[in-house]
Protein backbone atom coordinates (compact mmCIF):
# COMPACT_ATOMS: atom_id res chain seq x y z
CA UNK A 1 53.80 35.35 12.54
CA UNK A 2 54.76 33.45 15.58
CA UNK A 3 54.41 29.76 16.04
CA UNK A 4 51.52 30.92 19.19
CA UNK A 5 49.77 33.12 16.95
CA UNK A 6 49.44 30.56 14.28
CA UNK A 7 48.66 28.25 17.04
CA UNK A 8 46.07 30.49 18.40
CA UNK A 9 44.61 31.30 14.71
CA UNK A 10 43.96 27.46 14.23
CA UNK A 11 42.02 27.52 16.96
CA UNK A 12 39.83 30.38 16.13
CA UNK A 13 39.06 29.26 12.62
CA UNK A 14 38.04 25.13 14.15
CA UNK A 15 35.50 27.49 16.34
CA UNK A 16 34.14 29.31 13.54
CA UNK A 17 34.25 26.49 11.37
CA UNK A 18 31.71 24.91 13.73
CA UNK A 19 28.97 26.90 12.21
CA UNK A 20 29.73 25.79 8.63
CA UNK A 21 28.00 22.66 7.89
CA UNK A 22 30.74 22.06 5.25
CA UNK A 23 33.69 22.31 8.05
CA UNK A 24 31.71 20.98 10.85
CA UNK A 25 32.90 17.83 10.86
CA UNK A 26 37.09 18.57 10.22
CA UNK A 27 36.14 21.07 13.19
CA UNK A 28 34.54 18.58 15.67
CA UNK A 29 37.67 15.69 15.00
CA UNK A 30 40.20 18.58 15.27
CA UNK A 31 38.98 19.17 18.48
CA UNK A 32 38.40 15.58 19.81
CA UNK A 33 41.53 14.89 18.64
CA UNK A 34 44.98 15.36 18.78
CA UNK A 35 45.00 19.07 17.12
CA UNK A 36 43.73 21.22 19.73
CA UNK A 37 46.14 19.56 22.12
CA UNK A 38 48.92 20.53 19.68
CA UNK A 39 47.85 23.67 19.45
CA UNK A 40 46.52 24.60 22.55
CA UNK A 41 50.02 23.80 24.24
CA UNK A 42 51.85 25.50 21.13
CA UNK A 43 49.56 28.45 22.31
CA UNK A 44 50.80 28.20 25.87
CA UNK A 45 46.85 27.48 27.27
CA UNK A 46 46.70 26.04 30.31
CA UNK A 47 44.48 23.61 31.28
CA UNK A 48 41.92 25.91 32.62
CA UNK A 49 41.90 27.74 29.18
CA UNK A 50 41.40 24.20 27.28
CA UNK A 51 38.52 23.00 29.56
CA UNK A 52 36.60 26.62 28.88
CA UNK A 53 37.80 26.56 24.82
CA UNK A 54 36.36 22.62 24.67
CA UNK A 55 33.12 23.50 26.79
CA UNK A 56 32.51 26.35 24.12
CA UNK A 57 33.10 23.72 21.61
CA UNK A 58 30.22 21.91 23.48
CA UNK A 59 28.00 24.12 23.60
CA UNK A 60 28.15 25.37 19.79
CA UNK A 61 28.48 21.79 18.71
CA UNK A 62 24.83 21.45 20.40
CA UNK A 63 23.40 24.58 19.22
CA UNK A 64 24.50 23.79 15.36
CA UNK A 65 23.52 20.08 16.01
CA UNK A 66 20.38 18.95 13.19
CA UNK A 67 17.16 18.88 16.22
CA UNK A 68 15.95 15.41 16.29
CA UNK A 69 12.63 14.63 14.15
CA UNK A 70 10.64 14.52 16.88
CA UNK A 71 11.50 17.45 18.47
CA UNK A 72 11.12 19.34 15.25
CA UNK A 73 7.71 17.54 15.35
CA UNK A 74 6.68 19.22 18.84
CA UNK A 75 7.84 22.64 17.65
CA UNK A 76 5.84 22.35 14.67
CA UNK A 77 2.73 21.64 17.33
CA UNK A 78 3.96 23.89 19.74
CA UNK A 79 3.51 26.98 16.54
CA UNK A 80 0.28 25.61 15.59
CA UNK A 81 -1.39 25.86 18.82
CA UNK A 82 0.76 28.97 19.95
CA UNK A 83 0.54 30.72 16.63
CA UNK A 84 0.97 34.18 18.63
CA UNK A 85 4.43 33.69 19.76
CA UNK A 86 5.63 33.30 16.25
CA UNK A 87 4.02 35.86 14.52
């Protein structure tokens, strides 16, 4: 295995580790940190291809992200006066 391919398989698992709440966090500081740099240039990205990687970082990181109590609250509301939508 090359040195890109490992590079590029690091990467890969840090995004799919994103959905673990186990690995979350090692994911998340692997990519705010010094890591993805690492690998991303080991990997031969260019900048383009780290901006798109990080903003799909973003947007899982939001998606797997605990809601906040209150806006679990207003979905709670939102199903029992809307209890058609959910059934």
């Amino acid at each position: 295995m090359s040195v890109k391919s490992l590079a590029e398989s690091l990467i890969l698992q840090s995004m799919e580790d994103l959905s673990d709440a186990d690995n979350r966090a090692g994911s998340q500081e692997f990519f705010s940190g010094e890591g993805f740099r690492i690998c991303a240039q080991m990997a031969n990205m260019s900048s383009e291809e780290q901006v798109k990687v990080l903003e799909i970082v973003r947007k899982i990181t939001s998606i797997t992200a605990p809601l906040p109590k209150t806006e679990k609250v207003r979905l709670r509301a939102a199903r029992r006066s809307v209890p058609a939508l959910y059934a």
